[in-house]
C-alpha atoms as a PDB file:
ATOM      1  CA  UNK A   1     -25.878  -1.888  15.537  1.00  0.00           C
ATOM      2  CA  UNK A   2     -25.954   1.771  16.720  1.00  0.00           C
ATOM      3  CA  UNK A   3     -22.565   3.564  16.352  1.00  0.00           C
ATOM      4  CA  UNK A   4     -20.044   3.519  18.804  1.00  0.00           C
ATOM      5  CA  UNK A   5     -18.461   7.148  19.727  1.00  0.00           C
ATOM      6  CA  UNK A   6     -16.287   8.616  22.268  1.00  0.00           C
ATOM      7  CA  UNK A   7     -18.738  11.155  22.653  1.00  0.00           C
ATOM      8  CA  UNK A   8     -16.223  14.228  22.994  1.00  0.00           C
ATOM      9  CA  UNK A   9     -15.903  17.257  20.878  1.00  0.00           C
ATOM     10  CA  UNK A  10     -12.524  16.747  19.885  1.00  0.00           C
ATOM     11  CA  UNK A  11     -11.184  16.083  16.285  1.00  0.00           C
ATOM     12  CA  UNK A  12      -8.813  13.319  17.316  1.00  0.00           C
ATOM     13  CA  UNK A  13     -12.094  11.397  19.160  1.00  0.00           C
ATOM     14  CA  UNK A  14     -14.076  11.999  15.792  1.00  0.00           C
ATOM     15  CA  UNK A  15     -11.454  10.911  14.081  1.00  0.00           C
ATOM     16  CA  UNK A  16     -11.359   7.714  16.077  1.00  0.00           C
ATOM     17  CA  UNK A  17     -14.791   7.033  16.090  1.00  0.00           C
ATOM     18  CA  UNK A  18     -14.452   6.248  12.164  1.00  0.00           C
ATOM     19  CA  UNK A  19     -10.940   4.910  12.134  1.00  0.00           C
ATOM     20  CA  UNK A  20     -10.262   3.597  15.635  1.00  0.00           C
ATOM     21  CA  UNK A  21     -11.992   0.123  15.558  1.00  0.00           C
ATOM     22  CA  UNK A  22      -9.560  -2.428  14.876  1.00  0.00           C
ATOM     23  CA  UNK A  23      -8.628  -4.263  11.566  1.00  0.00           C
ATOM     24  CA  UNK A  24     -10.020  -0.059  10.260  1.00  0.00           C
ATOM     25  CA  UNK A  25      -6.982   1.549   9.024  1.00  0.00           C
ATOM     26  CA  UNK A  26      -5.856  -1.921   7.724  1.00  0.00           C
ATOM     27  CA  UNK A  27      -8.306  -2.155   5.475  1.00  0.00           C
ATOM     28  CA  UNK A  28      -7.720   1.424   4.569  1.00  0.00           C
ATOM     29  CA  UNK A  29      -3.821   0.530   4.038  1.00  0.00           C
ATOM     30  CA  UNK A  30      -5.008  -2.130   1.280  1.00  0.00           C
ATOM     31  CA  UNK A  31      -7.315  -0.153  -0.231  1.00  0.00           C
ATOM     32  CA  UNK A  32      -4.689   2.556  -0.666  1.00  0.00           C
ATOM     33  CA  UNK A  33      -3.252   0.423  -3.507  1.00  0.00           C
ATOM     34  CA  UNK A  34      -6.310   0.425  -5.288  1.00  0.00           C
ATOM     35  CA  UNK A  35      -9.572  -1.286  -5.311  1.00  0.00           C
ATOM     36  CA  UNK A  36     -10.118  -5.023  -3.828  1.00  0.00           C
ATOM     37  CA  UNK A  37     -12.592  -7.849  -4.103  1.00  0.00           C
ATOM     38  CA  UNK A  38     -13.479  -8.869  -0.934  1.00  0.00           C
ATOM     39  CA  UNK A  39     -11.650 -12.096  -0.886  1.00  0.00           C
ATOM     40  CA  UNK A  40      -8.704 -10.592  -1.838  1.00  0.00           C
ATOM     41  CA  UNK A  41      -8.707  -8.018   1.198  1.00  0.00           C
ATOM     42  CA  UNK A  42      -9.359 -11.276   3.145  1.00  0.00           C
ATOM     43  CA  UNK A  43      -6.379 -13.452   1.936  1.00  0.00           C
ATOM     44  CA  UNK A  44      -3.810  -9.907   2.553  1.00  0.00           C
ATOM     45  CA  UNK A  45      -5.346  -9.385   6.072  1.00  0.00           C
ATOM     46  CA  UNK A  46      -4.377 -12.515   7.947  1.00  0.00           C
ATOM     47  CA  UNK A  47      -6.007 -13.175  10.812  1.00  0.00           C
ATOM     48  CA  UNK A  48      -9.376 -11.154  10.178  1.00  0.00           C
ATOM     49  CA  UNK A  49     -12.114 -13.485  10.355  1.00  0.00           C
ATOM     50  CA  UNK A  50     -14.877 -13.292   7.416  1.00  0.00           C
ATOM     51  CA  UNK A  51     -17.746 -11.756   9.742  1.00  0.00           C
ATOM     52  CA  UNK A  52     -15.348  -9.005  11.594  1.00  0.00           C
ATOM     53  CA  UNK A  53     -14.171  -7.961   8.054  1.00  0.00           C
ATOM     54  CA  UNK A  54     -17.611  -7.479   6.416  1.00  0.00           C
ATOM     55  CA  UNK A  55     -18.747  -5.875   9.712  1.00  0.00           C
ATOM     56  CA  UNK A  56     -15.828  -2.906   9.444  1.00  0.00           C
ATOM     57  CA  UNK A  57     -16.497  -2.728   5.806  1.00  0.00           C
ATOM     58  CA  UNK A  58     -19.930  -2.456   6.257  1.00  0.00           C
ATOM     59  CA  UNK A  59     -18.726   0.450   8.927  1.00  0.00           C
ATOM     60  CA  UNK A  60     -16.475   2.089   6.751  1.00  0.00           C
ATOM     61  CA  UNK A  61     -19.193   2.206   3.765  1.00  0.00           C
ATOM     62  CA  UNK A  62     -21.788   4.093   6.535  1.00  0.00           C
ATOM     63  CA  UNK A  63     -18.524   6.223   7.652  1.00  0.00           C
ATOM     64  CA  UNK A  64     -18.284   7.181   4.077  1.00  0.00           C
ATOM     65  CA  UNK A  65     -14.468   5.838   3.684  1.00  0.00           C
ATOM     66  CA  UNK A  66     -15.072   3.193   1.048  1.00  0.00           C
ATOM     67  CA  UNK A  67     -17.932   2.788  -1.901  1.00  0.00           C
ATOM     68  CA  UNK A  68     -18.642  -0.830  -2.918  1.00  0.00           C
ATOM     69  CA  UNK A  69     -18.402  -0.874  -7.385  1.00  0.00           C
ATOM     70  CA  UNK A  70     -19.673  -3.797  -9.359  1.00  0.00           C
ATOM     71  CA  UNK A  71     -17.482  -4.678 -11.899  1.00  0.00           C
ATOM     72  CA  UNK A  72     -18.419  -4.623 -15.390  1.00  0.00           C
ATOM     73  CA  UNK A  73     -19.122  -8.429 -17.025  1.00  0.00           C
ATOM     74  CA  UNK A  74     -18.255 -10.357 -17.803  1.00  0.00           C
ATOM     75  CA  UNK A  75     -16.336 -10.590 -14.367  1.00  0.00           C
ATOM     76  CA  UNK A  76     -19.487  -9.013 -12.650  1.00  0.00           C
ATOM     77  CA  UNK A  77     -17.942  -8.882  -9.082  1.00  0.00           C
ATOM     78  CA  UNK A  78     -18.097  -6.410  -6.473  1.00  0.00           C
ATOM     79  CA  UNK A  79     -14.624  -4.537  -5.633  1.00  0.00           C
ATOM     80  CA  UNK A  80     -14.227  -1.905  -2.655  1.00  0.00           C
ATOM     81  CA  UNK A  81     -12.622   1.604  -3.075  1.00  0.00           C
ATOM     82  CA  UNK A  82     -11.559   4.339  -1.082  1.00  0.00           C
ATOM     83  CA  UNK A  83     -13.730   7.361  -1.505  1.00  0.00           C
ATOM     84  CA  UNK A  84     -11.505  10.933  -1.339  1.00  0.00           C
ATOM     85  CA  UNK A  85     -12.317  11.093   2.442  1.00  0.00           C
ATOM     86  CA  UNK A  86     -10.457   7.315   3.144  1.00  0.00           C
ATOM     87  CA  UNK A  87      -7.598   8.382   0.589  1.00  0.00           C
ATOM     88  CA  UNK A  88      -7.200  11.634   2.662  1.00  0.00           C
ATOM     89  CA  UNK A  89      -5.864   9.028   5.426  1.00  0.00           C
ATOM     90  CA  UNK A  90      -2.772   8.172   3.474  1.00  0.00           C
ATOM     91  CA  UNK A  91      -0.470  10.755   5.446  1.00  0.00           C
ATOM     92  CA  UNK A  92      -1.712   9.155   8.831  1.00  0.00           C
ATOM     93  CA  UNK A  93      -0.516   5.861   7.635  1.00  0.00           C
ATOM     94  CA  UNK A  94       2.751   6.911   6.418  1.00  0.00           C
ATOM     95  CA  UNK A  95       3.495   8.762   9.926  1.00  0.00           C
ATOM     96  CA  UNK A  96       1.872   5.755  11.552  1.00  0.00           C
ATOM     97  CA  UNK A  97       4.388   3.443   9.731  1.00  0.00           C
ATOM     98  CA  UNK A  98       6.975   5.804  10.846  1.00  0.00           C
ATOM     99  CA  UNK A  99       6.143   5.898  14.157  1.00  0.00           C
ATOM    100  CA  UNK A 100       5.696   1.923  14.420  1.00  0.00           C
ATOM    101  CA  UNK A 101       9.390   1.324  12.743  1.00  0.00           C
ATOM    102  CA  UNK A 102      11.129   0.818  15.856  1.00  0.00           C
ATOM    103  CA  UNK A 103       9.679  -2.254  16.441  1.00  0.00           C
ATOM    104  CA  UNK A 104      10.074  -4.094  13.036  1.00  0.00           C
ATOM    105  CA  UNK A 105      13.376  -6.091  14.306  1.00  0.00           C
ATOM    106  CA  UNK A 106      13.786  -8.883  14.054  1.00  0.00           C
ATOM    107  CA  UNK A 107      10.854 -10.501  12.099  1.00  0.00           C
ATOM    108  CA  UNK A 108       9.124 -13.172  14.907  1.00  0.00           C
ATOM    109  CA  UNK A 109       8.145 -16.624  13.053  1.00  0.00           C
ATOM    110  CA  UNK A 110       4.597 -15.905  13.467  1.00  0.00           C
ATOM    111  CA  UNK A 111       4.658 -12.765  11.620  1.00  0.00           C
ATOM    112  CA  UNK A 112       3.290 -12.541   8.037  1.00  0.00           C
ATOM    113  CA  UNK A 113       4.402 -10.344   5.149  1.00  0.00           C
ATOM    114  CA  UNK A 114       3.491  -9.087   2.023  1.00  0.00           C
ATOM    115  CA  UNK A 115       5.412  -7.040  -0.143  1.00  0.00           C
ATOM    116  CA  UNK A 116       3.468  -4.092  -0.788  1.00  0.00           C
ATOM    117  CA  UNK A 117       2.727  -3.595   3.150  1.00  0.00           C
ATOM    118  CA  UNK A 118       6.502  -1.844   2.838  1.00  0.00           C
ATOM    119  CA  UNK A 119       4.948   0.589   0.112  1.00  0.00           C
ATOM    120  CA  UNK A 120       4.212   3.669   2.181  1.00  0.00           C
ATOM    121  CA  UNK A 121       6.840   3.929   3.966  1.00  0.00           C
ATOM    122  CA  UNK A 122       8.684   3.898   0.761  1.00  0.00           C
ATOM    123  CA  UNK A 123       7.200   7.103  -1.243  1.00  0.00           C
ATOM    124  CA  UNK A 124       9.199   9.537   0.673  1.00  0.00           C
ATOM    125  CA  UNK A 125      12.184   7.777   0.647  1.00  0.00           C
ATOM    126  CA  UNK A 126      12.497   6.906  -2.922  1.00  0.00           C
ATOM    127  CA  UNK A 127      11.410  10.368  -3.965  1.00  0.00           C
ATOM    128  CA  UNK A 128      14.171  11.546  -1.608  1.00  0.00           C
ATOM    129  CA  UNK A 129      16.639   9.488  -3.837  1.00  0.00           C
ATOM    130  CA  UNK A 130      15.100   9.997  -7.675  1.00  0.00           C
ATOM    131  CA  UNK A 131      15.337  12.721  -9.879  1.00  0.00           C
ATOM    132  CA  UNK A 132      11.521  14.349 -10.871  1.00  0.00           C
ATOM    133  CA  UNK A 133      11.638  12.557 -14.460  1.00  0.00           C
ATOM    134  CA  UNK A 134      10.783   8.982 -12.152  1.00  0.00           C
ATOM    135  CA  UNK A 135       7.308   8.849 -11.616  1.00  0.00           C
ATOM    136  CA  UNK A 136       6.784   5.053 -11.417  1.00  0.00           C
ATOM    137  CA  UNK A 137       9.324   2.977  -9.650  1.00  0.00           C
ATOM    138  CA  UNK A 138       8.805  -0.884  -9.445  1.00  0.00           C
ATOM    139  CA  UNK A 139       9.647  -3.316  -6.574  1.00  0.00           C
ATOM    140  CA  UNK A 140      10.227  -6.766  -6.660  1.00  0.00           C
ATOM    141  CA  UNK A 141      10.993  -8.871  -3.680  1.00  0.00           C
ATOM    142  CA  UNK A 142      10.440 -12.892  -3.097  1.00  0.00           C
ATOM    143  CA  UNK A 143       7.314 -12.593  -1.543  1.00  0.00           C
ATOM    144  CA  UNK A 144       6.150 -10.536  -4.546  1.00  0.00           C
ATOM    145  CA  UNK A 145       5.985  -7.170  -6.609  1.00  0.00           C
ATOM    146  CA  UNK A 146       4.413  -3.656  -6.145  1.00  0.00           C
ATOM    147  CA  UNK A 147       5.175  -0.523  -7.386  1.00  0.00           C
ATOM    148  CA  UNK A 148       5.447   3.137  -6.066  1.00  0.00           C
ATOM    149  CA  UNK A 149       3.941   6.150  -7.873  1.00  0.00           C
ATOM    150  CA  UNK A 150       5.638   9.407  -6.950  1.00  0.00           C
ATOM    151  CA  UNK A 151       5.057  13.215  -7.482  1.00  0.00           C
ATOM    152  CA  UNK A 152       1.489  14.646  -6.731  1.00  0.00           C
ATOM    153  CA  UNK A 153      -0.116  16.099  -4.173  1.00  0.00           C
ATOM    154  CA  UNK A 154      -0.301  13.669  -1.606  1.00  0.00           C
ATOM    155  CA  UNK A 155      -4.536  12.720  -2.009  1.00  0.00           C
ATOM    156  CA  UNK A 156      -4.799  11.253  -4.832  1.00  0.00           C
ATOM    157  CA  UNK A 157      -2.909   7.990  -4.787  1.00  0.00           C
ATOM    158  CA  UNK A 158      -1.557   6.318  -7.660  1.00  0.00           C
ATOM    159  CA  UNK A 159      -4.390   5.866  -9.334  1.00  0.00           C
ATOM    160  CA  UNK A 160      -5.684   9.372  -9.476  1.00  0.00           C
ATOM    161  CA  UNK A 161      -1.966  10.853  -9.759  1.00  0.00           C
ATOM    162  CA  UNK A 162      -1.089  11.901  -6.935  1.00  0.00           C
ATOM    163  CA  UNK A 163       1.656   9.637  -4.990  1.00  0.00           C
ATOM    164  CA  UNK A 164       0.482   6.103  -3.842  1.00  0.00           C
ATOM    165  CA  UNK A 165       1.189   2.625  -4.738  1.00  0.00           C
ATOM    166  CA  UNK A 166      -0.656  -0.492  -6.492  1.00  0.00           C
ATOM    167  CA  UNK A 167       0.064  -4.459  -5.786  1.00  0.00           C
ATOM    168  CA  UNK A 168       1.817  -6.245  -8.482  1.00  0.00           C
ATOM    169  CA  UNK A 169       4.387  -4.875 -11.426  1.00  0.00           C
ATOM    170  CA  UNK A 170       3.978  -2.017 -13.497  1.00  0.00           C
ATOM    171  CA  UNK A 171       2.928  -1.580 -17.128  1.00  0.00           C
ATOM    172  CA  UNK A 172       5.853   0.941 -17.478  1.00  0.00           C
ATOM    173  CA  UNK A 173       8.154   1.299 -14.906  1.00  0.00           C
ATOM    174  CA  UNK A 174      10.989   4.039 -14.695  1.00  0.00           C
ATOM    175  CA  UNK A 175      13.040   1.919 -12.809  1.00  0.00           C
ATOM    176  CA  UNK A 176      12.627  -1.440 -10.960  1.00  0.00           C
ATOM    177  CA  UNK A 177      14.660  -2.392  -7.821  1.00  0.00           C
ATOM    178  CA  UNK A 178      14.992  -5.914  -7.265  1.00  0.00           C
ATOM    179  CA  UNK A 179      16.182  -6.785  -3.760  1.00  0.00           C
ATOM    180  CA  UNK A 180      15.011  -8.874  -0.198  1.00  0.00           C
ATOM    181  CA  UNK A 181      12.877  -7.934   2.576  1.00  0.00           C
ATOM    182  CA  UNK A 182      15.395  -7.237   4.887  1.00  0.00           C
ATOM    183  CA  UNK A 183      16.914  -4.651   3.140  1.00  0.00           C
ATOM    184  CA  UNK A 184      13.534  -3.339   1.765  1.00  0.00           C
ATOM    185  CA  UNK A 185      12.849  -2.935   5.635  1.00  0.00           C
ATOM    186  CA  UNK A 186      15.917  -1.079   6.336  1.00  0.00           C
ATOM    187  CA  UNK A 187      15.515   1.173   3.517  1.00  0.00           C
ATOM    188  CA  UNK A 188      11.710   1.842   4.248  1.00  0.00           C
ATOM    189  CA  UNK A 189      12.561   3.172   7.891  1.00  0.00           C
ATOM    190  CA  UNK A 190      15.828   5.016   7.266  1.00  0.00           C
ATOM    191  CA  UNK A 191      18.186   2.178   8.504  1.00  0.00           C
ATOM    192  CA  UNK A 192      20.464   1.961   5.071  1.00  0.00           C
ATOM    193  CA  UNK A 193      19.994   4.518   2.162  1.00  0.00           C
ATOM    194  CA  UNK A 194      19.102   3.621  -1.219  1.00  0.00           C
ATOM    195  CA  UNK A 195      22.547   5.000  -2.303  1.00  0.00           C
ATOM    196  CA  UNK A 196      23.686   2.293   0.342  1.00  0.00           C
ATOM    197  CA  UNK A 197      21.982  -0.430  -0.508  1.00  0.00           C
ATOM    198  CA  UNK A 198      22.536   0.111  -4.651  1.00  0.00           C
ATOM    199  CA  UNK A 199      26.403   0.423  -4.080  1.00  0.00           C
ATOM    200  CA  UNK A 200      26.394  -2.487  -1.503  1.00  0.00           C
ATOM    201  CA  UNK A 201      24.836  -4.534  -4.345  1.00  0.00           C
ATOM    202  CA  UNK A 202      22.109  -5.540  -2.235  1.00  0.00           C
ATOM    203  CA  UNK A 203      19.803  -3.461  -4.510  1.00  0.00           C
ATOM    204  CA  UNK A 204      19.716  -4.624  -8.495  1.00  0.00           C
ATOM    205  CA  UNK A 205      18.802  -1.527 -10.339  1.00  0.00           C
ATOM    206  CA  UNK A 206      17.331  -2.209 -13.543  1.00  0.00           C
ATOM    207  CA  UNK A 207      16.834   0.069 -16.397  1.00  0.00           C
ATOM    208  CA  UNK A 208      13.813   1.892 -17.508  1.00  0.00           C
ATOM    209  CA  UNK A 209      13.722   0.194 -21.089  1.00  0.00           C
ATOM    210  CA  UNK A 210      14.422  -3.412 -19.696  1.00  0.00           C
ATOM    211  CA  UNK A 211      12.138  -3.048 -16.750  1.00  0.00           C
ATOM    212  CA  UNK A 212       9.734  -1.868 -19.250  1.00  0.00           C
ATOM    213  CA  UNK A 213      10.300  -5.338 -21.221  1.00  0.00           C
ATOM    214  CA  UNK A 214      10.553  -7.290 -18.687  1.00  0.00           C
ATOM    215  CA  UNK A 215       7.366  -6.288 -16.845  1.00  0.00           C
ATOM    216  CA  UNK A 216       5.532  -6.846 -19.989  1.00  0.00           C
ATOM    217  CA  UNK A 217       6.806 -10.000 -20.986  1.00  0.00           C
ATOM    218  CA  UNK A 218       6.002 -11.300 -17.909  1.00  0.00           C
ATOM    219  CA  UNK A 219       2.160 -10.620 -18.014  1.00  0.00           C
ATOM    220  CA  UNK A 220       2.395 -12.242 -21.288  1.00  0.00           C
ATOM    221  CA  UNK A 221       3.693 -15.239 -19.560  1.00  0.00           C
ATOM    222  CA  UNK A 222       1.036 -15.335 -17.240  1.00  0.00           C
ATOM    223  CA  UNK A 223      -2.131 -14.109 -19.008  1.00  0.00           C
END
């Protein structure tokens, strides 16, 4: 299928013609936590069919956004990346997710959620809060665990050391926050500080050396 353009010398139409199809910067949201198989991109973007979401990879490959790796056996499965171009979207996002707070309210009973979809939002506000010895800070809410990577230059991600995030618990966090995803909303988009929510007890700080523990202990558990 020839590519679709706006056909206008303008960098926010070029811009769009890579990024402006829907389910795009989705994709690129996931990805920003690292790389994916494709069935896991598929089970944390509800309501993507199979065919539209190998179509906008497919797009996104040609767009040069994301590189397809196979893994090494013996797993032998293909993953998706972001190339340096797709991670250079990671500010958009964030402002995006600015932008859109206004209208997280009240969460409607068809929504879904996933805990690392409150990730980016989070960088600048728990880097706002911790002193510049925190690099990694964990999450853990009911629906599950990510962490946060701060410090860096803002296009590299977590992964290349620059600030991002990555699904599922640290090897070493600084700190780990336990809370719920109501408050985890309100501190993403500025409704309660972290200050607020620690003192208010709805935030369970946990040290460095037991979050360190208990992060470990549970991928023993589970391995």
């Amino acid at each position: 299928m020839p590519r679709r353009s706006y056909d206008q010398y303008c960098a926010v139409a070029r811009a769009l013609d890579a990024v402006g199809d829907r389910w795009t910067l989705l994709i690129v949201r996931e990805l920003l936590g690292g790389s994916r198989r494709y069935t896991d991109l598929h089970a944390d973007l509800p309501g993507v069919s199979t065919d539209m979401l190998a179509s906008r990879l497919k797009d996104m490959e040609r767009d040069g956004l994301v590189t397809r790796r196979r893994l090494a056996p013996p797993t032998a499965a293909f993953v998706y990346e972001l190339t340096p171009r797709g991670r250079a979207l990671l500010p958009a996002l964030t402002a995006l997710a600015d932008w859109g707070a206004p209208a997280l309210d009240e969460k409607r009973p068809t929504d879904a959620v996933r805990a690392h979809w409150f990730a980016l939002p989070l960088v600048t506000r728990l880097a706002r809060h911790f002193p510049e010895d925190v690099d990694v800070v964990g999450i853990a809410l009911d629906e599950g665990e990510f962490h946060v990577v701060l410090g860096g230059d803002g296009t590299g991600g977590g992964a290349d050391g620059g600030p991002g995030y990555a699904d599922g618990p640290a090897e070493r966090p600084d700190v780990l926050l336990r809370t719920d995803t109501a408050t985890c909303a309100e501190i993403a988009y500025d409704r309660l500080s972290l200050a607020q929510g620690i003192e208010s007890g709805r935030i369970v700080v946990t040290p460095p050396e037991t979050a360190g523990r208990r992060q470990r202990h549970t991928r023993t558990a589970t391995a």
